[in-house]
N, C-alpha and C. Protein backbone atom coordinates (compact mmCIF):
# COMPACT_ATOMS: atom_id res chain seq x y z
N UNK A 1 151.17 243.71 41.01
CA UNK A 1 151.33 244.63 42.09
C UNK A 1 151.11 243.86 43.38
N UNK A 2 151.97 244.41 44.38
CA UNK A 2 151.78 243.36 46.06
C UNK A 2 151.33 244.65 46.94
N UNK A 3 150.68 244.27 47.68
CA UNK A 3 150.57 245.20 49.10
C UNK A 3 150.61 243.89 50.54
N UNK A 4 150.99 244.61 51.23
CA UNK A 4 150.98 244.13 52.55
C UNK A 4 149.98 244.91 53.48
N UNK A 5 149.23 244.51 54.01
CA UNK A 5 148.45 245.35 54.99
C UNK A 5 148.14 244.45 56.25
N UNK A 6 147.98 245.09 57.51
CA UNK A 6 147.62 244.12 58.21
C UNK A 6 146.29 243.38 58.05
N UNK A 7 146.48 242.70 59.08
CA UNK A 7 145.12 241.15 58.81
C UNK A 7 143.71 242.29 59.12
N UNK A 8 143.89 243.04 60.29
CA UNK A 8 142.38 243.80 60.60
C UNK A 8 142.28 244.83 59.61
N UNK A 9 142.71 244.92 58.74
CA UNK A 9 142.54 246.16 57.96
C UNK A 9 142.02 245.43 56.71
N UNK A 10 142.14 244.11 56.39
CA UNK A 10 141.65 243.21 55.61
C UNK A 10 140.73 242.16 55.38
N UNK A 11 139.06 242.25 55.42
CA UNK A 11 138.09 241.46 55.52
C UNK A 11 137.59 241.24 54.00
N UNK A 12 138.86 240.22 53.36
CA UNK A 12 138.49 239.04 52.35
C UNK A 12 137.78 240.29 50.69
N UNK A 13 138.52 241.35 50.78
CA UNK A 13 138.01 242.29 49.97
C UNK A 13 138.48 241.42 48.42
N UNK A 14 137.85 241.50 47.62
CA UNK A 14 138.11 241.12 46.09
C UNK A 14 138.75 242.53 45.26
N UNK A 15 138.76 243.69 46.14
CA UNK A 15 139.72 245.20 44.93
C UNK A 15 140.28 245.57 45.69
N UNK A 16 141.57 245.95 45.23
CA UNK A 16 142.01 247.00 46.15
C UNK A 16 141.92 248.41 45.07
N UNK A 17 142.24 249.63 46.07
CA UNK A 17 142.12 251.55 45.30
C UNK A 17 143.13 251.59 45.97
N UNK A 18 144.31 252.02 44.80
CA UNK A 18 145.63 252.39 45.33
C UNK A 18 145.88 253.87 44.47
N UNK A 19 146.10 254.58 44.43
CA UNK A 19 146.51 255.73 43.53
C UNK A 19 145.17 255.95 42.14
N UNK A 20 144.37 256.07 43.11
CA UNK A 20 143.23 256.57 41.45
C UNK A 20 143.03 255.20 41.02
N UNK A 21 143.29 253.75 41.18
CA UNK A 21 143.06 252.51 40.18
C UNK A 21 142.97 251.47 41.14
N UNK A 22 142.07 250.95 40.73
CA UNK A 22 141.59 249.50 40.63
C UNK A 22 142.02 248.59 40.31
N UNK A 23 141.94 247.39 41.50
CA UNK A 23 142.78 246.24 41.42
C UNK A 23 142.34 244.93 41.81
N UNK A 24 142.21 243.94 40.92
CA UNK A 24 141.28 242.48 41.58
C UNK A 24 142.66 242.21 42.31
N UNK A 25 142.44 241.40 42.94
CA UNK A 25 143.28 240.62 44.27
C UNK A 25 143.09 239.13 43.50
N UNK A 26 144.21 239.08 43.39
CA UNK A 26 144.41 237.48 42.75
C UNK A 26 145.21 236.36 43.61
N UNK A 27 145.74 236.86 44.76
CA UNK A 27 145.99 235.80 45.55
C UNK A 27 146.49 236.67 47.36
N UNK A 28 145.71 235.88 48.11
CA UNK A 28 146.16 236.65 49.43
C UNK A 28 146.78 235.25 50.24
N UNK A 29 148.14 235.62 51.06
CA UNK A 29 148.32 234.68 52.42
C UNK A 29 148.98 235.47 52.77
N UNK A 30 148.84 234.83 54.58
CA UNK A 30 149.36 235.34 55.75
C UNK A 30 150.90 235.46 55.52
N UNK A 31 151.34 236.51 55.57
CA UNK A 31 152.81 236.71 55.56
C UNK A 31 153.71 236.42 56.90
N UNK A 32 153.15 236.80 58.11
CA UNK A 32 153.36 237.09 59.07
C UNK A 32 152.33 237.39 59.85
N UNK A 33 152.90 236.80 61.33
CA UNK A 33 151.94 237.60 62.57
C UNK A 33 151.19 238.98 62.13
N UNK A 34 150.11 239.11 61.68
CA UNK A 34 149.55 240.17 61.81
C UNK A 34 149.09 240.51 59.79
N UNK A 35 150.19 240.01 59.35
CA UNK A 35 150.69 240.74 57.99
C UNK A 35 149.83 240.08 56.63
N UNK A 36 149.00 240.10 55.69
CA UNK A 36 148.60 239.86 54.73
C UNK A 36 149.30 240.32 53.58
N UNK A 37 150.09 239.38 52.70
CA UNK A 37 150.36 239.51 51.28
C UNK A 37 149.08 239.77 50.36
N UNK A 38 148.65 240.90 49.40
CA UNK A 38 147.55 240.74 48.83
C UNK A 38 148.55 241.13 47.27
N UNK A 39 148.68 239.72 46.64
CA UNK A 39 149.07 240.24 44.76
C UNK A 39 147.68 240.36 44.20
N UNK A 40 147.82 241.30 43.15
CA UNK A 40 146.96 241.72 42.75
C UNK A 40 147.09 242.42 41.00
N UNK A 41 146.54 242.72 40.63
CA UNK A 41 146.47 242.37 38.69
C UNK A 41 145.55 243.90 38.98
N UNK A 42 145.74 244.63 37.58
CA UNK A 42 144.77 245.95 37.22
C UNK A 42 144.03 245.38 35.89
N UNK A 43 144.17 243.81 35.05
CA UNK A 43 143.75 243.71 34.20
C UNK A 43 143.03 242.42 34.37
N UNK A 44 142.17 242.51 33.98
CA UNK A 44 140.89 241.52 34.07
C UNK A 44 141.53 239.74 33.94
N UNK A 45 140.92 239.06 35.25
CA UNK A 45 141.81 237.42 34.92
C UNK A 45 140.74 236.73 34.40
């Protein structure tokens, strides 16, 4: 799963809560001015 969120809305969190579930963050970079790529896994790495 990917989300994009901006950079201030993002301080280095290890889960994301998207729809009721839980998600480790398995890799984040800057996409863009402003923009954070966060991929992310619902199953244990």
């Amino acid at each position: 799963m990917m989300f994009e969120v901006h950079t201030e809305d993002w301080n280095n969190q290890t889960q994301v809560l998207y729809d009721s579930k839980t998600y480790d963050v398995i890799r984040a970079y800057q996409k863009g001015m402003g923009i954070v790529e966060l991929t992310c896994s619902d199953k244990a790495v």
